[in-house]
PDB file of N, CA and C in Angstrom:
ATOM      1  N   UNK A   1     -41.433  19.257   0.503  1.00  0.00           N
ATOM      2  CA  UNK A   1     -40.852  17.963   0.782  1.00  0.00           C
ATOM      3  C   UNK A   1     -41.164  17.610   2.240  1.00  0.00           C
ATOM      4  N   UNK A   2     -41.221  16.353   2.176  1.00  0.00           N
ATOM      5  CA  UNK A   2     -41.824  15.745   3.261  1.00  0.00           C
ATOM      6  C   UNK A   2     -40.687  15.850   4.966  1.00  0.00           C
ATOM      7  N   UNK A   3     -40.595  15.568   5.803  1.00  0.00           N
ATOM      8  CA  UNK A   3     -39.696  15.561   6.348  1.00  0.00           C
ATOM      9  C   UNK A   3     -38.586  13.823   6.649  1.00  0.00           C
ATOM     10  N   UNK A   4     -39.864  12.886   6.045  1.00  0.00           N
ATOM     11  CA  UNK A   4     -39.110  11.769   5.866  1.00  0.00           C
ATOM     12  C   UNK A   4     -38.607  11.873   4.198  1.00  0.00           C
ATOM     13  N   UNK A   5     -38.696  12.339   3.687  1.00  0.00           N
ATOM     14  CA  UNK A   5     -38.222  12.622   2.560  1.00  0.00           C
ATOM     15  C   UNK A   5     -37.323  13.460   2.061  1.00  0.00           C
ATOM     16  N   UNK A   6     -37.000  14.483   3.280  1.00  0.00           N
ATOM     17  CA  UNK A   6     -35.795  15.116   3.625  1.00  0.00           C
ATOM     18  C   UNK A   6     -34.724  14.428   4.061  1.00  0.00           C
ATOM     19  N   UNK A   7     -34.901  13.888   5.427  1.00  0.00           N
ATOM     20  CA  UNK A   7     -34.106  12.457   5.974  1.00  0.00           C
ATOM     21  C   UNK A   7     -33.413  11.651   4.860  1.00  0.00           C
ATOM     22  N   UNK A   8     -34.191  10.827   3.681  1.00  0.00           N
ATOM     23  CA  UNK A   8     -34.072   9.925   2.806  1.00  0.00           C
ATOM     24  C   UNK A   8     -33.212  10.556   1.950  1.00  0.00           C
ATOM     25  N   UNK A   9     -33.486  11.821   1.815  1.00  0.00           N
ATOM     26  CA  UNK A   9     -31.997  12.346   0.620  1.00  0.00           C
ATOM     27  C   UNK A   9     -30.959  13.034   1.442  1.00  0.00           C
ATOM     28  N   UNK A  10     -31.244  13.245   2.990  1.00  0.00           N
ATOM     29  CA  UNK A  10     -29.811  13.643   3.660  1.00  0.00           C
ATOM     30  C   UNK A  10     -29.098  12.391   3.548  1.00  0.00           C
ATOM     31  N   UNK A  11     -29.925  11.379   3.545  1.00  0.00           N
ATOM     32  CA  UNK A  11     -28.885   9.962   3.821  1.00  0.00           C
ATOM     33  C   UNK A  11     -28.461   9.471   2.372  1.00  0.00           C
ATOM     34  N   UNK A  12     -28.981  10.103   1.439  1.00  0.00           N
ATOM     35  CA  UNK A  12     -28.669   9.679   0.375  1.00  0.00           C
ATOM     36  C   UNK A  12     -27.521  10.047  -0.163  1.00  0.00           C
ATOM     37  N   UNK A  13     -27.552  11.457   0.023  1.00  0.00           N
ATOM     38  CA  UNK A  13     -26.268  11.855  -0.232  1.00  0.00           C
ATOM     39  C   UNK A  13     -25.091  11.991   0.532  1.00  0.00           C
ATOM     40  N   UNK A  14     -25.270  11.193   1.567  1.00  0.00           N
ATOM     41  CA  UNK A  14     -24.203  10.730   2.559  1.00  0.00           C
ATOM     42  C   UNK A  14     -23.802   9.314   2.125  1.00  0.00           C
ATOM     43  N   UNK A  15     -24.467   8.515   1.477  1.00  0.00           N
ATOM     44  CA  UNK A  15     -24.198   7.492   1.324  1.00  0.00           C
ATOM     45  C   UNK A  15     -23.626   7.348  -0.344  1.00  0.00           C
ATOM     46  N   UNK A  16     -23.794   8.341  -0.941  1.00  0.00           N
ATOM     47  CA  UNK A  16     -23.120   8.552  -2.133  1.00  0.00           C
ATOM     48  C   UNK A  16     -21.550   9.679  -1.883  1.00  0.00           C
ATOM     49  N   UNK A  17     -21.401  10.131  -0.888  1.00  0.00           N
ATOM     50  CA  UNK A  17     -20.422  10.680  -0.434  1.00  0.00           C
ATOM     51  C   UNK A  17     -19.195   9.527   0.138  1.00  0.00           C
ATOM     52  N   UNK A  18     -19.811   8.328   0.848  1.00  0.00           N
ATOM     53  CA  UNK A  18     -19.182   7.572   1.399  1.00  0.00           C
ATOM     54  C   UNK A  18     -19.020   6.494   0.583  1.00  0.00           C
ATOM     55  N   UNK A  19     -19.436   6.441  -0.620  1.00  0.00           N
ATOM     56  CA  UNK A  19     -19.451   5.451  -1.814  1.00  0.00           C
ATOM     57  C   UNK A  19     -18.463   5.747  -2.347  1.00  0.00           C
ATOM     58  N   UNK A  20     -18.464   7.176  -2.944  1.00  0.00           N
ATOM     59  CA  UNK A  20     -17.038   7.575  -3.457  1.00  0.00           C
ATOM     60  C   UNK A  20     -15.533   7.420  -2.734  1.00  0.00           C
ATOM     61  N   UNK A  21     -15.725   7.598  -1.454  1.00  0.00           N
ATOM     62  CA  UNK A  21     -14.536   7.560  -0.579  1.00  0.00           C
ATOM     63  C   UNK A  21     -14.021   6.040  -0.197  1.00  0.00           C
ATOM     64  N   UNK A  22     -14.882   5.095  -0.447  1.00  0.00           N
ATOM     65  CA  UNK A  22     -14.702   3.586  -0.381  1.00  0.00           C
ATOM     66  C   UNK A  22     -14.191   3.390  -1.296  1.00  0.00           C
ATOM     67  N   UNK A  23     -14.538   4.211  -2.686  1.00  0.00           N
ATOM     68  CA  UNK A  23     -13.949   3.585  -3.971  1.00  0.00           C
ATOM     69  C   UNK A  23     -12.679   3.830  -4.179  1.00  0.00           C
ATOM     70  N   UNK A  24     -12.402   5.338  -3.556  1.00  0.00           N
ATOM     71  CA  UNK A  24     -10.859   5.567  -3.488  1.00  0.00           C
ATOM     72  C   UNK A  24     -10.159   4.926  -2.713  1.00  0.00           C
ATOM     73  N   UNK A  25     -10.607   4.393  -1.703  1.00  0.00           N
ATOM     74  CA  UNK A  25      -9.496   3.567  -0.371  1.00  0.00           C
ATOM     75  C   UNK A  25      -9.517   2.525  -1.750  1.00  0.00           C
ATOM     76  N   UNK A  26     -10.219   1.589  -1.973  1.00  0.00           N
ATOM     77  CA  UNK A  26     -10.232   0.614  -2.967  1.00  0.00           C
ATOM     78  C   UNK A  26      -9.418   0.335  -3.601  1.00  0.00           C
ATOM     79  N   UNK A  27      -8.679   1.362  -4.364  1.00  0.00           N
ATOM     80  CA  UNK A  27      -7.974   1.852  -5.419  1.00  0.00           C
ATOM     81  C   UNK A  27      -6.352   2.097  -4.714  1.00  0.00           C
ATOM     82  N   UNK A  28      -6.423   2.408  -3.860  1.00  0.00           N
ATOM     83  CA  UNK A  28      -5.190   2.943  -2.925  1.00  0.00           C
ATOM     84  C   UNK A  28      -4.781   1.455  -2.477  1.00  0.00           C
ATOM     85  N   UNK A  29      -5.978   0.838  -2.515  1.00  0.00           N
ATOM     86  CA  UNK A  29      -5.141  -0.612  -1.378  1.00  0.00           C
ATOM     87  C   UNK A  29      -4.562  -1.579  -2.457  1.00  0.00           C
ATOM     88  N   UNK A  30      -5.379  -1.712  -3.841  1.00  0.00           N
ATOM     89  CA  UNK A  30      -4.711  -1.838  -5.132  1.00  0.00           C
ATOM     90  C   UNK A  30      -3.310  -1.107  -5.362  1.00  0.00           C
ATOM     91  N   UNK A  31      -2.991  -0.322  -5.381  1.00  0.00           N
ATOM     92  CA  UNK A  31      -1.966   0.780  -5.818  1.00  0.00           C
ATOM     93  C   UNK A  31      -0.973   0.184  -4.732  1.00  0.00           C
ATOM     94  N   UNK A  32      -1.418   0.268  -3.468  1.00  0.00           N
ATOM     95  CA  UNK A  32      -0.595  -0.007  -2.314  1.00  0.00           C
ATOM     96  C   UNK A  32       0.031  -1.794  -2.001  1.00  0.00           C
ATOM     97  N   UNK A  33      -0.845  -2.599  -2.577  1.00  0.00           N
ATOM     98  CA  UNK A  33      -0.260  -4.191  -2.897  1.00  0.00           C
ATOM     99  C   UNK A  33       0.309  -4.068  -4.042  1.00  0.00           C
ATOM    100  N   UNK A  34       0.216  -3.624  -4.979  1.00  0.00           N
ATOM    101  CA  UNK A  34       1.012  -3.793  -6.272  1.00  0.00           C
ATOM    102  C   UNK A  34       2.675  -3.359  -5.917  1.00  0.00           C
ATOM    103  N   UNK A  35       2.986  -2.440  -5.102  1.00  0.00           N
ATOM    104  CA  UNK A  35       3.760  -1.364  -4.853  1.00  0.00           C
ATOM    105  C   UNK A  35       4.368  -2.591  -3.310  1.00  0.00           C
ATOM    106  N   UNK A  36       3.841  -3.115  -3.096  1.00  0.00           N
ATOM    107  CA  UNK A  36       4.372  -4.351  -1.829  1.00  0.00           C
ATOM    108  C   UNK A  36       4.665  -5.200  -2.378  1.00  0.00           C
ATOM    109  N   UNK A  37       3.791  -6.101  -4.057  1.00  0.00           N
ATOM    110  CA  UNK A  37       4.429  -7.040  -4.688  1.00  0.00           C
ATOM    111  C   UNK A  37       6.032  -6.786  -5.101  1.00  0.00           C
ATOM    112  N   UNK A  38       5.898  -5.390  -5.717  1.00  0.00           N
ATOM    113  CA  UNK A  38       7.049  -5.089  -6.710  1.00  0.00           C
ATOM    114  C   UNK A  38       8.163  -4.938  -5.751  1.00  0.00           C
ATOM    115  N   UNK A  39       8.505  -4.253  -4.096  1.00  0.00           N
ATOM    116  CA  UNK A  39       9.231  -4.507  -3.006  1.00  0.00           C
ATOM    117  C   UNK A  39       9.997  -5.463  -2.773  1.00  0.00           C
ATOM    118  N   UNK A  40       8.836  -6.509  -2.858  1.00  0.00           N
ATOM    119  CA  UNK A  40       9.282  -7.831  -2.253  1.00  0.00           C
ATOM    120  C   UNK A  40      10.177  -8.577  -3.501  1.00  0.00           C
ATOM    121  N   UNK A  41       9.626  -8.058  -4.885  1.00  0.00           N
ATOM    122  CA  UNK A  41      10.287  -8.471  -5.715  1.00  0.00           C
ATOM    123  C   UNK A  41      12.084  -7.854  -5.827  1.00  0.00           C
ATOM    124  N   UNK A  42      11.827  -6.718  -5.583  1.00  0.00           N
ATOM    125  CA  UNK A  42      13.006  -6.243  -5.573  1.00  0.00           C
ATOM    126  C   UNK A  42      14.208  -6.728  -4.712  1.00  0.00           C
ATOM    127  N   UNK A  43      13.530  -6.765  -3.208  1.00  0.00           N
ATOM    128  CA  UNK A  43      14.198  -7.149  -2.230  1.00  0.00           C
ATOM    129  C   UNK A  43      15.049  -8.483  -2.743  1.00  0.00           C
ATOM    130  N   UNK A  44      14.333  -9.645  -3.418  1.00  0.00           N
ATOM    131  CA  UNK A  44      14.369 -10.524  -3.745  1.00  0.00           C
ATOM    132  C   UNK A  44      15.775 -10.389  -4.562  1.00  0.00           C
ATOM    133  N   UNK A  45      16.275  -9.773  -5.447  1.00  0.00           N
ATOM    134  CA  UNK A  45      16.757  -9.657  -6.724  1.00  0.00           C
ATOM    135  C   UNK A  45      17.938  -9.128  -6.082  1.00  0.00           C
ATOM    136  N   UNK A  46      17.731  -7.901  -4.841  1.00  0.00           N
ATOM    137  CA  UNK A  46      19.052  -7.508  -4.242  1.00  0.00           C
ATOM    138  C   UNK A  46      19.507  -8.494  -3.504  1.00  0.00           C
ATOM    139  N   UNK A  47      19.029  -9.420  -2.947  1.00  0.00           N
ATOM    140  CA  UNK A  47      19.518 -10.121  -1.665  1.00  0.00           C
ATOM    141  C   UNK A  47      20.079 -11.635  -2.884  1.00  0.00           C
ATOM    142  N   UNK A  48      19.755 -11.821  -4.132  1.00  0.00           N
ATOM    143  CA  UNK A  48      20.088 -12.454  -4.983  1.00  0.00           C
ATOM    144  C   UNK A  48      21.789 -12.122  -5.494  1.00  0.00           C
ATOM    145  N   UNK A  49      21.467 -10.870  -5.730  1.00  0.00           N
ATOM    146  CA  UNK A  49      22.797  -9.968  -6.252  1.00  0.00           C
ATOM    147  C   UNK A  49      23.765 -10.038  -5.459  1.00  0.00           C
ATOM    148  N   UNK A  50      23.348  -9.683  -4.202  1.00  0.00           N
ATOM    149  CA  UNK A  50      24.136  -9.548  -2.930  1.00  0.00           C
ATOM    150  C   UNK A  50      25.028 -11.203  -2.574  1.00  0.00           C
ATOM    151  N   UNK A  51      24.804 -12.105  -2.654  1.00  0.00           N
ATOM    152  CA  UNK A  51      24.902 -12.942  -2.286  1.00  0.00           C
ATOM    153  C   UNK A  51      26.052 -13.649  -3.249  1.00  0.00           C
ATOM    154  N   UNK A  52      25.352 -13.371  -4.219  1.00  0.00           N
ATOM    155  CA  UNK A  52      26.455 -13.900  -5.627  1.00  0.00           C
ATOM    156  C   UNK A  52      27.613 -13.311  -6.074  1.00  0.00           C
ATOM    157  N   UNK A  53      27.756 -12.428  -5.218  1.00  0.00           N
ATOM    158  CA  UNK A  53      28.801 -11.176  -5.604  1.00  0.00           C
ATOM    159  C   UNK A  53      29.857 -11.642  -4.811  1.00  0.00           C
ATOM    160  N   UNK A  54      29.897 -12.947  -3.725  1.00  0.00           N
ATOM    161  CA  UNK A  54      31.028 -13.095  -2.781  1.00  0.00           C
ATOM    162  C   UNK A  54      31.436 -12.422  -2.169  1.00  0.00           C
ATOM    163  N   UNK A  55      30.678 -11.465  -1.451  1.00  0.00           N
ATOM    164  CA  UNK A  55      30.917 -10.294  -0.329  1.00  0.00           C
ATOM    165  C   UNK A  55      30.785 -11.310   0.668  1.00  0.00           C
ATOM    166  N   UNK A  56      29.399 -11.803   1.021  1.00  0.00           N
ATOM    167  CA  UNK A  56      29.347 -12.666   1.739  1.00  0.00           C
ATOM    168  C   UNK A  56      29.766 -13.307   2.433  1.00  0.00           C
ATOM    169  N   UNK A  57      30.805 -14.027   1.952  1.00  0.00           N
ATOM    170  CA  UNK A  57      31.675 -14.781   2.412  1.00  0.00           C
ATOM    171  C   UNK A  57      32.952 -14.174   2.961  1.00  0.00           C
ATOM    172  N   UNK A  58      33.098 -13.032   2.963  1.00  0.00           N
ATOM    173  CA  UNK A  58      34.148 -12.097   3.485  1.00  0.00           C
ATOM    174  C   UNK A  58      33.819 -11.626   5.493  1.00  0.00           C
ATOM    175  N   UNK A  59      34.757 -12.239   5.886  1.00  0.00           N
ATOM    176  CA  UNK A  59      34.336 -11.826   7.383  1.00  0.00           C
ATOM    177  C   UNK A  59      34.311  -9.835   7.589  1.00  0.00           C
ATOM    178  N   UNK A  60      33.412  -9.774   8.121  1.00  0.00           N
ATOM    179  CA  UNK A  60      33.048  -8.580   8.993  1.00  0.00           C
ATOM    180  C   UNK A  60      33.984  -8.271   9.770  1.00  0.00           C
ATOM    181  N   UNK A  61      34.731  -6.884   9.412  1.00  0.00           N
ATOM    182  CA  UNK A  61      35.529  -6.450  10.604  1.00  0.00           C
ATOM    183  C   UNK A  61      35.475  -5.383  11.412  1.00  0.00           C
ATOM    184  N   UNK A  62      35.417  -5.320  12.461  1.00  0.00           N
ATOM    185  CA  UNK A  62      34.941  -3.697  13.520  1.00  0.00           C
ATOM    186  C   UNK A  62      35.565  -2.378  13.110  1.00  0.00           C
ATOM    187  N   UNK A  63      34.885  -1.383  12.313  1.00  0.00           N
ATOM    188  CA  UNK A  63      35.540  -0.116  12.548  1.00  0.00           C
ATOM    189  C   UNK A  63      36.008   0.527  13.349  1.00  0.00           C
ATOM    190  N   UNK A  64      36.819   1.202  13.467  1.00  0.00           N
ATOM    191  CA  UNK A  64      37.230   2.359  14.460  1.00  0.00           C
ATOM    192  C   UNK A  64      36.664   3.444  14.236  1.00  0.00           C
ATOM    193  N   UNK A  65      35.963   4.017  16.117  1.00  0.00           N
ATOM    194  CA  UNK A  65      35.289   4.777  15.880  1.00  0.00           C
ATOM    195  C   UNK A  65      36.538   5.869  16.150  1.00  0.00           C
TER     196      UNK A  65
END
Protein backbone atom coordinates (compact mmCIF):
# COMPACT_ATOMS: atom_id res chain seq x y z
CA UNK A 1 0.00 0.00 0.00
CA UNK A 2 0.85 3.18 -1.09
CA UNK A 3 1.64 5.75 1.52
CA UNK A 4 -1.12 8.12 0.20
CA UNK A 5 -3.23 5.30 0.38
CA UNK A 6 -2.38 4.61 3.85
CA UNK A 7 -3.24 8.33 4.78
CA UNK A 8 -6.73 7.86 2.77
CA UNK A 9 -7.84 4.88 4.98
CA UNK A 10 -6.27 6.40 8.28
CA UNK A 11 -8.72 9.18 7.48
CA UNK A 12 -11.21 6.97 6.55
CA UNK A 13 -11.61 5.32 9.37
CA UNK A 14 -11.51 8.33 11.43
CA UNK A 15 -14.14 9.71 9.65
CA UNK A 16 -16.32 6.66 10.03
CA UNK A 17 -15.42 6.71 13.76
CA UNK A 18 -16.63 10.32 13.96
CA UNK A 19 -19.76 9.49 11.86
CA UNK A 20 -20.86 7.15 14.38
CA UNK A 21 -20.30 9.50 17.32
CA UNK A 22 -22.33 12.39 15.48
CA UNK A 23 -25.04 9.94 15.08
CA UNK A 24 -25.20 9.28 18.72
CA UNK A 25 -25.02 13.04 19.89
CA UNK A 26 -27.98 13.17 17.21
CA UNK A 27 -30.03 10.85 18.96
CA UNK A 28 -29.23 12.20 22.53
CA UNK A 29 -30.27 15.77 21.44
CA UNK A 30 -33.61 14.02 20.18
CA UNK A 31 -33.98 12.05 23.47
CA UNK A 32 -32.87 15.25 25.30
CA UNK A 33 -35.79 17.79 23.56
CA UNK A 34 -38.39 15.28 23.84
CA UNK A 35 -37.52 14.93 27.66
CA UNK A 36 -37.57 19.22 27.73
CA UNK A 37 -40.96 19.08 25.76
CA UNK A 38 -42.51 16.61 28.26
CA UNK A 39 -40.92 19.09 31.44
CA UNK A 40 -42.34 21.95 30.23
CA UNK A 41 -45.45 20.06 29.80
CA UNK A 42 -45.50 18.95 33.13
CA UNK A 43 -44.47 22.09 34.71
CA UNK A 44 -47.44 23.39 32.92
CA UNK A 45 -50.10 20.97 34.47
CA UNK A 46 -48.47 21.51 38.09
CA UNK A 47 -48.52 25.21 38.07
CA UNK A 48 -52.27 24.55 36.56
CA UNK A 49 -53.08 22.26 39.59
CA UNK A 50 -51.39 24.48 41.88
CA UNK A 51 -53.29 27.39 41.21
CA UNK A 52 -56.78 25.89 41.13
CA UNK A 53 -56.44 24.29 44.34
CA UNK A 54 -56.85 27.90 46.19
CA UNK A 55 -53.63 27.67 48.05
CA UNK A 56 -52.83 30.60 46.26
CA UNK A 57 -54.79 32.83 47.50
CA UNK A 58 -53.85 32.02 51.09
CA UNK A 59 -51.28 34.62 52.50
CA UNK A 60 -47.74 33.34 53.31
CA UNK A 61 -46.78 33.30 56.83
CA UNK A 62 -43.04 33.38 58.39
CA UNK A 63 -41.95 30.27 60.20
CA UNK A 64 -40.19 30.11 63.29
CA UNK A 65 -36.91 29.20 63.12
Amino acid sequence: MLPDEMEAEKNRKIIIGLSSKLDLIEQNVVELQAQLQASYKRIADLKENECSCGLMDEPVLAGRD
